[in-house]
Every structure is written in C-alpha cells, then in structure tokens.
PDB file of N, CA and C in Angstrom:
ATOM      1  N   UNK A   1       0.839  -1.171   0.000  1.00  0.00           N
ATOM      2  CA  UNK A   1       0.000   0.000   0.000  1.00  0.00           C
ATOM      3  C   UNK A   1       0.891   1.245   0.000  1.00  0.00           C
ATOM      4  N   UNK A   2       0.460   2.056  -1.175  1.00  0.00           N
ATOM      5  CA  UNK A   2       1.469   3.089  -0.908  1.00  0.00           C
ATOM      6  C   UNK A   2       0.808   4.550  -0.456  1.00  0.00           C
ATOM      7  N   UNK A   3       1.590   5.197   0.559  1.00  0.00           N
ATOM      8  CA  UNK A   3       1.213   6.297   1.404  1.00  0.00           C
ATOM      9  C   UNK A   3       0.957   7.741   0.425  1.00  0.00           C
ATOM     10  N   UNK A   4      -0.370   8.199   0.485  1.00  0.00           N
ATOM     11  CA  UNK A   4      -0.007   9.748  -0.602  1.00  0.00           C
ATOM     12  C   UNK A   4       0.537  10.906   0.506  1.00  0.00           C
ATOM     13  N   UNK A   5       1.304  11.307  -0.177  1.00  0.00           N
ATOM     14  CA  UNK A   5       2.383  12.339   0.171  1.00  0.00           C
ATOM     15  C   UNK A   5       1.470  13.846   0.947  1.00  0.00           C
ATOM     16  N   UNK A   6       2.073  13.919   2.104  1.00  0.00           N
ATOM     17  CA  UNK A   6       1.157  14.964   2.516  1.00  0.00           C
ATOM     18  C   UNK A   6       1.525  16.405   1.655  1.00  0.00           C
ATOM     19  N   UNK A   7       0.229  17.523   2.082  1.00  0.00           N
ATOM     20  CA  UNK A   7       0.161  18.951   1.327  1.00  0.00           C
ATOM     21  C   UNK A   7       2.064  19.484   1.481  1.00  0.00           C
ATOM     22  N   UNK A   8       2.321  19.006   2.686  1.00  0.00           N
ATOM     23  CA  UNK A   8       3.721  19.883   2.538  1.00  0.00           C
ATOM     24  C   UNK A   8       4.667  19.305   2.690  1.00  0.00           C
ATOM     25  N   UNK A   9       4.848  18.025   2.232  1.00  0.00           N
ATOM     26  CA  UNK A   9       5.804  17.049   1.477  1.00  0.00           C
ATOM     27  C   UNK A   9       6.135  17.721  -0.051  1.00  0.00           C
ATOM     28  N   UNK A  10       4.464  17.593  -0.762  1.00  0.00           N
ATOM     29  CA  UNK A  10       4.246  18.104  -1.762  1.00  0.00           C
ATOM     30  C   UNK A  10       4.910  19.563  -2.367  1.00  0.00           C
ATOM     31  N   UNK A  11       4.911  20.399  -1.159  1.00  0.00           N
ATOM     32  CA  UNK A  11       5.149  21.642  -1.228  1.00  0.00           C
ATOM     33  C   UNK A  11       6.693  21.611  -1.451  1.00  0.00           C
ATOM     34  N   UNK A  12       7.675  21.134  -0.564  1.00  0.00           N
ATOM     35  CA  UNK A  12       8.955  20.934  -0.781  1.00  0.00           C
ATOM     36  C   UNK A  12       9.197  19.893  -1.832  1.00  0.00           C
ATOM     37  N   UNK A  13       8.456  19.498  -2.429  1.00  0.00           N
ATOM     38  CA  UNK A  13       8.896  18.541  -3.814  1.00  0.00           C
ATOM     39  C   UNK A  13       8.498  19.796  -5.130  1.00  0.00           C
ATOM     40  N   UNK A  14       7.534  20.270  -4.784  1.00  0.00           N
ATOM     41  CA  UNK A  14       7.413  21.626  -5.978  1.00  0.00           C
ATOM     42  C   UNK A  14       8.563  22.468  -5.277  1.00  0.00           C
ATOM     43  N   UNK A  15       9.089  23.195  -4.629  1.00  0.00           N
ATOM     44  CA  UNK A  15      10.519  24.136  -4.307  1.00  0.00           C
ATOM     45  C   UNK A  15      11.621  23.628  -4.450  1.00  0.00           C
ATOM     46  N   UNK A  16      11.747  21.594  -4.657  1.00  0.00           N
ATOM     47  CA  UNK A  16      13.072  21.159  -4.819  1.00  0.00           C
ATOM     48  C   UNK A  16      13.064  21.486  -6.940  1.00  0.00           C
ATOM     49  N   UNK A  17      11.604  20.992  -7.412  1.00  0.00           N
ATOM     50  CA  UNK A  17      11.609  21.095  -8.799  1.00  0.00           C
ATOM     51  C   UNK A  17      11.680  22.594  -9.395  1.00  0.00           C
ATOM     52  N   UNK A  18      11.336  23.349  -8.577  1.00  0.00           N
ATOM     53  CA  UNK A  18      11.669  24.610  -9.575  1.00  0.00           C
ATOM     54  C   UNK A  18      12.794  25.482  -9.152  1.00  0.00           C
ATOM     55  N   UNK A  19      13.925  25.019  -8.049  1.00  0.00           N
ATOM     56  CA  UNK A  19      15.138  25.096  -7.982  1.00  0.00           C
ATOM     57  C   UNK A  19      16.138  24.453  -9.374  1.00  0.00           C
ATOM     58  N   UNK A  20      15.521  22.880  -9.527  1.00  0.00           N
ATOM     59  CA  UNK A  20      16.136  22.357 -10.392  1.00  0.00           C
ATOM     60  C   UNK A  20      16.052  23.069 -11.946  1.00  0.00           C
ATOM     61  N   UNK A  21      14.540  23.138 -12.069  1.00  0.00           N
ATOM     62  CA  UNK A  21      14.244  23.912 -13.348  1.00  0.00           C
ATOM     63  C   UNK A  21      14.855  25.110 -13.719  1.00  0.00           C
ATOM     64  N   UNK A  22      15.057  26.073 -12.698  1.00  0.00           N
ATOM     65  CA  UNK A  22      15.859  27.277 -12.562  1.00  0.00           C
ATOM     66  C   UNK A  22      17.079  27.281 -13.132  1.00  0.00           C
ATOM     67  N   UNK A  23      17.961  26.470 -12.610  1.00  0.00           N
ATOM     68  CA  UNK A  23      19.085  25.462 -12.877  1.00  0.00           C
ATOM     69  C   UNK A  23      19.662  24.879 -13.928  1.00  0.00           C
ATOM     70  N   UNK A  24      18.685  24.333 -14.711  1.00  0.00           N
ATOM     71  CA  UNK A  24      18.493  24.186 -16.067  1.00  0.00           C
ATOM     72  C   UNK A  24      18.127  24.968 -17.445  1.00  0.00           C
ATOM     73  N   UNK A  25      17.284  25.906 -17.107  1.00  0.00           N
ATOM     74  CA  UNK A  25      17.319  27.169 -17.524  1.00  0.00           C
ATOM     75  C   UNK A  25      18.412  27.771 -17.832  1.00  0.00           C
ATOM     76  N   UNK A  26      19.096  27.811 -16.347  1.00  0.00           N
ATOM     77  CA  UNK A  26      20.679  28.881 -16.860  1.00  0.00           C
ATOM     78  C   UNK A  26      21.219  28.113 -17.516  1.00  0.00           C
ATOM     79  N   UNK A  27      21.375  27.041 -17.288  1.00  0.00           N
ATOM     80  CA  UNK A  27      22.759  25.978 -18.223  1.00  0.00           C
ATOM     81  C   UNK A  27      22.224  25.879 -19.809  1.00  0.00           C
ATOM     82  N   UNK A  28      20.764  25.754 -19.958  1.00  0.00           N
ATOM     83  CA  UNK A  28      20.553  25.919 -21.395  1.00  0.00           C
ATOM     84  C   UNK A  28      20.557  26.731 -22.524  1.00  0.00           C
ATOM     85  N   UNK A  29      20.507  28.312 -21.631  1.00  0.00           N
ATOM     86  CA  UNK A  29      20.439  29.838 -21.775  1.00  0.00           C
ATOM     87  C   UNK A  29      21.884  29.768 -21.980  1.00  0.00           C
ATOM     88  N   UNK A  30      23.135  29.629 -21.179  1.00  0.00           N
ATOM     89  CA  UNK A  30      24.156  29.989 -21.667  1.00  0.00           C
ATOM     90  C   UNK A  30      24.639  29.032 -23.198  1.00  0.00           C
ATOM     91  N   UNK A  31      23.807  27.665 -23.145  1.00  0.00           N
ATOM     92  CA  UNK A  31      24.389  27.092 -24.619  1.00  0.00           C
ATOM     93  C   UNK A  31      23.712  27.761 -25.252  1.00  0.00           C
ATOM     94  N   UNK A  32      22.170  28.444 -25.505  1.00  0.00           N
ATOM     95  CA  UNK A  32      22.105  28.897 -26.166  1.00  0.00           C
ATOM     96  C   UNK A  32      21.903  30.286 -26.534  1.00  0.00           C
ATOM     97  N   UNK A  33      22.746  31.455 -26.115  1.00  0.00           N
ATOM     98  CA  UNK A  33      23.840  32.323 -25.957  1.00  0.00           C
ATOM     99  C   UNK A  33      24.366  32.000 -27.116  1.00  0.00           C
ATOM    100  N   UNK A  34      25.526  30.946 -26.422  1.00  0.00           N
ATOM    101  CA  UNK A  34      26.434  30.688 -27.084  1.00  0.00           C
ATOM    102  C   UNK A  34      26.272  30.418 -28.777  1.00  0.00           C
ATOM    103  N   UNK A  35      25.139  29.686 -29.048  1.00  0.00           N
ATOM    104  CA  UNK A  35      24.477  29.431 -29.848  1.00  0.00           C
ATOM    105  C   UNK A  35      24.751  30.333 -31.425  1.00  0.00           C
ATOM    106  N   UNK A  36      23.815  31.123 -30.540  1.00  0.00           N
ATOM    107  CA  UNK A  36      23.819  32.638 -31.304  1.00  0.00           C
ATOM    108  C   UNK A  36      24.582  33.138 -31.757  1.00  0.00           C
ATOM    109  N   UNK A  37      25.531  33.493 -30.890  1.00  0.00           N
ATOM    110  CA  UNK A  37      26.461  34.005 -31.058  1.00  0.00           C
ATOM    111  C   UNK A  37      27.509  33.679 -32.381  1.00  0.00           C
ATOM    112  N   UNK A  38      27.438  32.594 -32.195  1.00  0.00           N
ATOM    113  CA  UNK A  38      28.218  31.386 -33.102  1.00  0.00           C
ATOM    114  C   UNK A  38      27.429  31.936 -34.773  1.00  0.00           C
ATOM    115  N   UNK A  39      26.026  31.652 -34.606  1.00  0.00           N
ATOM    116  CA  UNK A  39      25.699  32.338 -35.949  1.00  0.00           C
ATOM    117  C   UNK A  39      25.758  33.736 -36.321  1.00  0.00           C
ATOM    118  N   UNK A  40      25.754  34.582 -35.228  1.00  0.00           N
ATOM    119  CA  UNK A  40      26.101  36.114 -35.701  1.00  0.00           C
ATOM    120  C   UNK A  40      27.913  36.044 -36.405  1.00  0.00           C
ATOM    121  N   UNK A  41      28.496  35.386 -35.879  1.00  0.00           N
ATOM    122  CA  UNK A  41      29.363  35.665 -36.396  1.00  0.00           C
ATOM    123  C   UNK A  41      29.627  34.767 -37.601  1.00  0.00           C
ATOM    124  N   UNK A  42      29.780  33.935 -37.516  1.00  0.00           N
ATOM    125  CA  UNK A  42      29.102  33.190 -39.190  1.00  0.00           C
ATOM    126  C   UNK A  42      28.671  33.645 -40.239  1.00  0.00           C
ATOM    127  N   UNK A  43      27.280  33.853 -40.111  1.00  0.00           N
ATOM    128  CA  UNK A  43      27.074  35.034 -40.795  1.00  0.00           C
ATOM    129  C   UNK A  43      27.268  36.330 -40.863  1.00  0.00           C
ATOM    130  N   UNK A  44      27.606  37.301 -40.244  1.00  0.00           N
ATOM    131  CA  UNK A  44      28.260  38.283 -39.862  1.00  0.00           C
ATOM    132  C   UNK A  44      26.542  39.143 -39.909  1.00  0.00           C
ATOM    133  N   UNK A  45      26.211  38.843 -39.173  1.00  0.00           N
ATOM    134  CA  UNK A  45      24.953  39.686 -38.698  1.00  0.00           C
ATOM    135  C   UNK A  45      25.363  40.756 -38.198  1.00  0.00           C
ATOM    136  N   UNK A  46      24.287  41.792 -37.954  1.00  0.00           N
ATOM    137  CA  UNK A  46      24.279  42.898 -37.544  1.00  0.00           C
ATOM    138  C   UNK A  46      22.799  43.096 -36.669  1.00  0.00           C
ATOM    139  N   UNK A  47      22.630  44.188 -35.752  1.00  0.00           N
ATOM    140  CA  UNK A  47      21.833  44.501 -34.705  1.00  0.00           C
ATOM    141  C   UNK A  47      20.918  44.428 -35.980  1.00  0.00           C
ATOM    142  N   UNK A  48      20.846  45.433 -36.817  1.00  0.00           N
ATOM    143  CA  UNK A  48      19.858  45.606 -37.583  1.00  0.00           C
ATOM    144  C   UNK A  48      19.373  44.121 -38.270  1.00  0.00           C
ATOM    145  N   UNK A  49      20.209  43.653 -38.909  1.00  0.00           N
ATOM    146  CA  UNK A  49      19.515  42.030 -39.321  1.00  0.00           C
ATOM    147  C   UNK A  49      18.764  41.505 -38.654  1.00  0.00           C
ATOM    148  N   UNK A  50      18.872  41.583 -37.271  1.00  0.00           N
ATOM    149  CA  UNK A  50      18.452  40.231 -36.171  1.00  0.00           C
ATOM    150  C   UNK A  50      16.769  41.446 -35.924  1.00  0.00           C
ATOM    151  N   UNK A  51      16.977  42.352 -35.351  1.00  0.00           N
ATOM    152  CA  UNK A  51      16.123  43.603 -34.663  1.00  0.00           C
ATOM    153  C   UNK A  51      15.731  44.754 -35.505  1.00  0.00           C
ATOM    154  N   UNK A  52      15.411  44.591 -36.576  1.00  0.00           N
ATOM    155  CA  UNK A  52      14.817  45.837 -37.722  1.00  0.00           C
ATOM    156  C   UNK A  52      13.986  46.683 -37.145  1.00  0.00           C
ATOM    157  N   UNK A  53      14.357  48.113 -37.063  1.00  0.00           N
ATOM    158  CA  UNK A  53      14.039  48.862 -36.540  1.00  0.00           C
ATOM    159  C   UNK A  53      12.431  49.582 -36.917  1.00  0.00           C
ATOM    160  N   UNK A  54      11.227  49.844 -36.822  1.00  0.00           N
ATOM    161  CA  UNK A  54      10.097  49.939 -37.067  1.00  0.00           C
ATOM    162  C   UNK A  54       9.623  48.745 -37.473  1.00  0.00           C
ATOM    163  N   UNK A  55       8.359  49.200 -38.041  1.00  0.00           N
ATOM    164  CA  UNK A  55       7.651  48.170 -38.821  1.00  0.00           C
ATOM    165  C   UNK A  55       7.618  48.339 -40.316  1.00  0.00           C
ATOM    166  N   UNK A  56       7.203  46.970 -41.066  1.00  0.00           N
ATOM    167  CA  UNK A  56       7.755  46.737 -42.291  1.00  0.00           C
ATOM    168  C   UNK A  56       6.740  48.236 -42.394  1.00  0.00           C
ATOM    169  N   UNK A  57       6.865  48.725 -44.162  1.00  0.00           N
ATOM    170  CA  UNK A  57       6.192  49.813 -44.498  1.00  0.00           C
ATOM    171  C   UNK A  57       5.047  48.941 -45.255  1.00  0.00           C
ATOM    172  N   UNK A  58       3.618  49.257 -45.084  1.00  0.00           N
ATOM    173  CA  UNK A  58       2.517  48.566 -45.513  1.00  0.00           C
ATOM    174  C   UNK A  58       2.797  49.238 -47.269  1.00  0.00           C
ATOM    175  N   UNK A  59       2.097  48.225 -47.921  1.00  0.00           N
ATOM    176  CA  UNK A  59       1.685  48.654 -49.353  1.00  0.00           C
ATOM    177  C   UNK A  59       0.937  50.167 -49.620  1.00  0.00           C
ATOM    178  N   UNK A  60       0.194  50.316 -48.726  1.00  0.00           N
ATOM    179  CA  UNK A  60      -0.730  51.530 -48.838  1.00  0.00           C
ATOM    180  C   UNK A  60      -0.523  52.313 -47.348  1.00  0.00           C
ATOM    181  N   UNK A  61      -0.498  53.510 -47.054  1.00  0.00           N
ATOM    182  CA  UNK A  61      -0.946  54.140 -45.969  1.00  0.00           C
ATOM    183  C   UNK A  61      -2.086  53.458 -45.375  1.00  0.00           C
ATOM    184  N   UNK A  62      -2.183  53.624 -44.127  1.00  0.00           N
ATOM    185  CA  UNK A  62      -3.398  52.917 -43.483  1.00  0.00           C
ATOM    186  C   UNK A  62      -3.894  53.815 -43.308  1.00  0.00           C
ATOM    187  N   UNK A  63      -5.176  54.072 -43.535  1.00  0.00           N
ATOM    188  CA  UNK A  63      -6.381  55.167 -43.496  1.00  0.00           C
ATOM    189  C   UNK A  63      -6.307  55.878 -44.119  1.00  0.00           C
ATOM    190  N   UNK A  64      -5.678  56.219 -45.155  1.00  0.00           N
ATOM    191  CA  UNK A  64      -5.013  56.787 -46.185  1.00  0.00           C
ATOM    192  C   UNK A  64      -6.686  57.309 -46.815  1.00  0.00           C
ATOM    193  N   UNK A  65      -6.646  58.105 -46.991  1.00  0.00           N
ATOM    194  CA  UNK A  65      -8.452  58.225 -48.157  1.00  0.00           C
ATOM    195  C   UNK A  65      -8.003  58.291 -49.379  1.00  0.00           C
ATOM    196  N   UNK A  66      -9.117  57.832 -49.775  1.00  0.00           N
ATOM    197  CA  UNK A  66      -9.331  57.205 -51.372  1.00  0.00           C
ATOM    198  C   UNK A  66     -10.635  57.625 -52.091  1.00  0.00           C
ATOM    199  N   UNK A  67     -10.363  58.672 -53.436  1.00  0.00           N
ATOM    200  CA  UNK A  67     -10.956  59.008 -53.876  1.00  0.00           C
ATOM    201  C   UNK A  67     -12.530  58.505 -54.657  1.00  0.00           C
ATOM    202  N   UNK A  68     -13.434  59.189 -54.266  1.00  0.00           N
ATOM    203  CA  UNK A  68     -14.703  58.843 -54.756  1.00  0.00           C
ATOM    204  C   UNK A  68     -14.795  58.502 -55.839  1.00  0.00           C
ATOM    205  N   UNK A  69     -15.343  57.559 -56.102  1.00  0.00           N
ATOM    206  CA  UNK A  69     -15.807  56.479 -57.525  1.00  0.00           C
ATOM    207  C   UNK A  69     -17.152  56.802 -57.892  1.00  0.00           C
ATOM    208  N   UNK A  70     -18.099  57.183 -56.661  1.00  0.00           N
ATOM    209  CA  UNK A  70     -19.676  57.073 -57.326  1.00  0.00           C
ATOM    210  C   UNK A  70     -20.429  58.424 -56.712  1.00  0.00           C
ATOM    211  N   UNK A  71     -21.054  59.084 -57.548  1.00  0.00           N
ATOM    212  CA  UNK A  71     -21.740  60.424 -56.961  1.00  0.00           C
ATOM    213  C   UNK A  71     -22.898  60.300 -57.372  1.00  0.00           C
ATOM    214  N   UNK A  72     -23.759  61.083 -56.497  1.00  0.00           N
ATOM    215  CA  UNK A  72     -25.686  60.849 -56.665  1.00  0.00           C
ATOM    216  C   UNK A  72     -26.011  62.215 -57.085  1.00  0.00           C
ATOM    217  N   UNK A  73     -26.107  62.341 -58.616  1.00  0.00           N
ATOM    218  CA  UNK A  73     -26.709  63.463 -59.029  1.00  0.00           C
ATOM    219  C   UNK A  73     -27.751  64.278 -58.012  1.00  0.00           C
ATOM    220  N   UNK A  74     -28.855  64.088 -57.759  1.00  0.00           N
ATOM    221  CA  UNK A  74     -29.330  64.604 -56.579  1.00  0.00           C
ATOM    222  C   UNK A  74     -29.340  65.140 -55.440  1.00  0.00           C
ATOM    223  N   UNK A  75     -28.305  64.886 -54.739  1.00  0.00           N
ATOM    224  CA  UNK A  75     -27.632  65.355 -53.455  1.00  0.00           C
ATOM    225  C   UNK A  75     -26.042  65.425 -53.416  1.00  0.00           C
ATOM    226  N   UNK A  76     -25.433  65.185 -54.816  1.00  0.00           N
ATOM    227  CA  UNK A  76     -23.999  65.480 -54.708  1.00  0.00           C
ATOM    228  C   UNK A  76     -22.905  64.925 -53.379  1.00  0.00           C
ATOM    229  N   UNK A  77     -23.795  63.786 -53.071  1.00  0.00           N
ATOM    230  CA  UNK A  77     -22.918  63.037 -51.763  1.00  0.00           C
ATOM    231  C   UNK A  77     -22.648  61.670 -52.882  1.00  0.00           C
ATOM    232  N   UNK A  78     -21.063  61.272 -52.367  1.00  0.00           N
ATOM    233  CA  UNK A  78     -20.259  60.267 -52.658  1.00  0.00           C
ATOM    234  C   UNK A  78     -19.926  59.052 -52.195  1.00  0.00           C
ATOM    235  N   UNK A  79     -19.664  58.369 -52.931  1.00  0.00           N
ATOM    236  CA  UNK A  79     -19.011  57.131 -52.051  1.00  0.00           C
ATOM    237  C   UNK A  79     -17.804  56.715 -52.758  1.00  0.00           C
ATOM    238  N   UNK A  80     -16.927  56.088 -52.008  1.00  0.00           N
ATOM    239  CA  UNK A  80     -15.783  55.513 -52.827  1.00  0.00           C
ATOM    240  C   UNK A  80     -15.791  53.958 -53.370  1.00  0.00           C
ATOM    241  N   UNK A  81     -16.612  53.092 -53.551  1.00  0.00           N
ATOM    242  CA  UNK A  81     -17.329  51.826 -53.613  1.00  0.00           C
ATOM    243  C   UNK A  81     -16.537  50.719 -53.183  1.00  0.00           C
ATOM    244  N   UNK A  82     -16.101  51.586 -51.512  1.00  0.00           N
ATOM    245  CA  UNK A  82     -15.550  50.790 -50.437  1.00  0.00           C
ATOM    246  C   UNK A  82     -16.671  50.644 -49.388  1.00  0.00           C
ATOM    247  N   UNK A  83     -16.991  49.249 -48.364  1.00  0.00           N
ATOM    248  CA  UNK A  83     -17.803  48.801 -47.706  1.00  0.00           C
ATOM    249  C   UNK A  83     -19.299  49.444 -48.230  1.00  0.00           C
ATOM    250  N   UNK A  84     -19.979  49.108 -47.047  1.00  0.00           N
ATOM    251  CA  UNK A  84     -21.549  49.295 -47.314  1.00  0.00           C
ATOM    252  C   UNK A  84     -22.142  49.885 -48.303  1.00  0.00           C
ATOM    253  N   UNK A  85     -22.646  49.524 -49.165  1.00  0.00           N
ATOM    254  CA  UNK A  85     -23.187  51.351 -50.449  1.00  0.00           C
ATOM    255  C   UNK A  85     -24.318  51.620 -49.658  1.00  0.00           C
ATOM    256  N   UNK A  86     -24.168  52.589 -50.023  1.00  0.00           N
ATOM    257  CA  UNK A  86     -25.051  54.160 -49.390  1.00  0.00           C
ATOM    258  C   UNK A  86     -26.708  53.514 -49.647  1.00  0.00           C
ATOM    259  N   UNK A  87     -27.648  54.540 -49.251  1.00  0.00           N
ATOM    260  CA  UNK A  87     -29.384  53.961 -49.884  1.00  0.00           C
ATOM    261  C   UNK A  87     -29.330  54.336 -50.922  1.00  0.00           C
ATOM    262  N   UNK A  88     -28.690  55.479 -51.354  1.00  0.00           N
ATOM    263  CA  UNK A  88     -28.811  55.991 -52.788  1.00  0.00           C
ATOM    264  C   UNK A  88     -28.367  55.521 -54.643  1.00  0.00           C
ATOM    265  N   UNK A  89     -27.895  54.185 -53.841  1.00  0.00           N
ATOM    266  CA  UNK A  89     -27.252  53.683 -55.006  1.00  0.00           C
ATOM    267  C   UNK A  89     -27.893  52.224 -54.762  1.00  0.00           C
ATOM    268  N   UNK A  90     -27.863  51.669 -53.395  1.00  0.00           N
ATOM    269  CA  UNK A  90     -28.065  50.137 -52.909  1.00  0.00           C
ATOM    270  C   UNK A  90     -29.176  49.949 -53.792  1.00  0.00           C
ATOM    271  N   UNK A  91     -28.976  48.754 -54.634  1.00  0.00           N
ATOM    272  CA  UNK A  91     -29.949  47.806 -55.741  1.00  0.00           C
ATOM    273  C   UNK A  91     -29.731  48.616 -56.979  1.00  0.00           C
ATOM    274  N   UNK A  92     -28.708  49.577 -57.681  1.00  0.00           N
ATOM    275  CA  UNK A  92     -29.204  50.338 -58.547  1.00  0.00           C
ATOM    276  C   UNK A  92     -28.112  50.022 -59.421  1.00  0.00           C
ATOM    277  N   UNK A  93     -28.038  50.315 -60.828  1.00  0.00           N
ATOM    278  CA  UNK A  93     -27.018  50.099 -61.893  1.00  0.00           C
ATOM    279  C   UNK A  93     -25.759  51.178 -61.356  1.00  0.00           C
ATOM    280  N   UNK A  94     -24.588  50.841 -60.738  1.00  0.00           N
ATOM    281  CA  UNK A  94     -23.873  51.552 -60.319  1.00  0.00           C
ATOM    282  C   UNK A  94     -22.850  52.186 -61.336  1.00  0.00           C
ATOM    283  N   UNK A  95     -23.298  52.285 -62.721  1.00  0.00           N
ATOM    284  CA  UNK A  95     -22.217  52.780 -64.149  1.00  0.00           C
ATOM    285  C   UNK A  95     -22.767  53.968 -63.919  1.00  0.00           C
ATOM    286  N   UNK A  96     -24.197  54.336 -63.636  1.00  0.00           N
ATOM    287  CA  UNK A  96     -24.905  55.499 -63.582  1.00  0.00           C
ATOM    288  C   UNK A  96     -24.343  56.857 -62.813  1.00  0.00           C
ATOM    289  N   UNK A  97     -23.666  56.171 -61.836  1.00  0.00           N
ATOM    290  CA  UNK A  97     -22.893  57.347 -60.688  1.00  0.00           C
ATOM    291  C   UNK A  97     -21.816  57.113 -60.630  1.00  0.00           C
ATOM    292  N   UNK A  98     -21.235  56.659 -61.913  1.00  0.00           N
ATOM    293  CA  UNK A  98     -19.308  56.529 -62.201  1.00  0.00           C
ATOM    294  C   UNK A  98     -19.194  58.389 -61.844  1.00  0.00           C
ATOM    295  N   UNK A  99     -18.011  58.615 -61.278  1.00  0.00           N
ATOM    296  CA  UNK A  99     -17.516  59.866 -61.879  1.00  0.00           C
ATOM    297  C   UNK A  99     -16.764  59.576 -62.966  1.00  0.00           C
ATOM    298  N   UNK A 100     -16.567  60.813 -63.790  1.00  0.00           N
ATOM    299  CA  UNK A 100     -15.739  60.451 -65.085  1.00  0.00           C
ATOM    300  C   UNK A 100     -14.877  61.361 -64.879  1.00  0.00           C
TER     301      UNK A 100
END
C-alpha cells in the first residue's frame, strides 16, 4: 500500500523542482547564448539584421483616403465603392454614378 504524500511534502517537492528547473534554464540559456552568437558571427549579422528597426512599411498608408468612384446626381454626396453602399445607389445600376 502506498502512502499519498502529505500537502507539505508536496510543497517541498514543488521548491526542490523549480530550484532544479531554474538550474536548467541557466545551463541551457548559456548554450544557447552561445548558440547565437556562433551564428552572428558566421554570418556576420548585424543589430539591424536580427532587430529591424520599425515596422515593415505597408503597401498603402493605413487610413489613407481614397478618392470617390460614385456620386448621386441629386444630393452630390459620394461614395468611394468601399464597404456598405449608401441607400442611394443600394440595388441600382452603379455605371450610372461613375464619376468620369
């Protein structure tokens, strides 16, 4: 019959394992350090290679506006025939309110 381990048996078996884990951590961290290192110079990397400074540049400005495609003779309000169409056009032959 085997005895289950009391709450604070338990407790010093979790503080002996994450001493050990700790432990292991550093020793794996310095190989792989070392690691690295080994390929920066190999390849002869640079800060900038590894850590590129901003973000890539998108294809387009983001939010950038974009010129109107469709106008409503009637009220001279536009749309660019990006998301929702307007009531003024929704169900209608949309060649009709091309701008040209």
């Amino acid at each position: 019959m085997t005895t289950t381990p009391s709450y604070q048996e338990i407790l010093n078996q979790i503080s002996v394992l994450q001493a050990q884990a700790e432990q292991a951590r550093k020793s794996e961290l310095a190989t792989a350090v070392e690691k690295v290192h080994a390929l920066i110079e190999q390849y002869g990397l640079t800060q900038q290679d590894i850590f590129p400074s901003g973000r890539r540049r998108a294809s387009r400005q983001a939010g950038a506006k974009v010129a109107p495609k469709y106008r409503d003779p009637a009220s001279g309000a536009t749309w660019t025939g990006r998301g929702k169409p307007p009531k003024w056009i929704e169900g209608k032959d949309r060649n009709a309110f091309l701008i040209a």
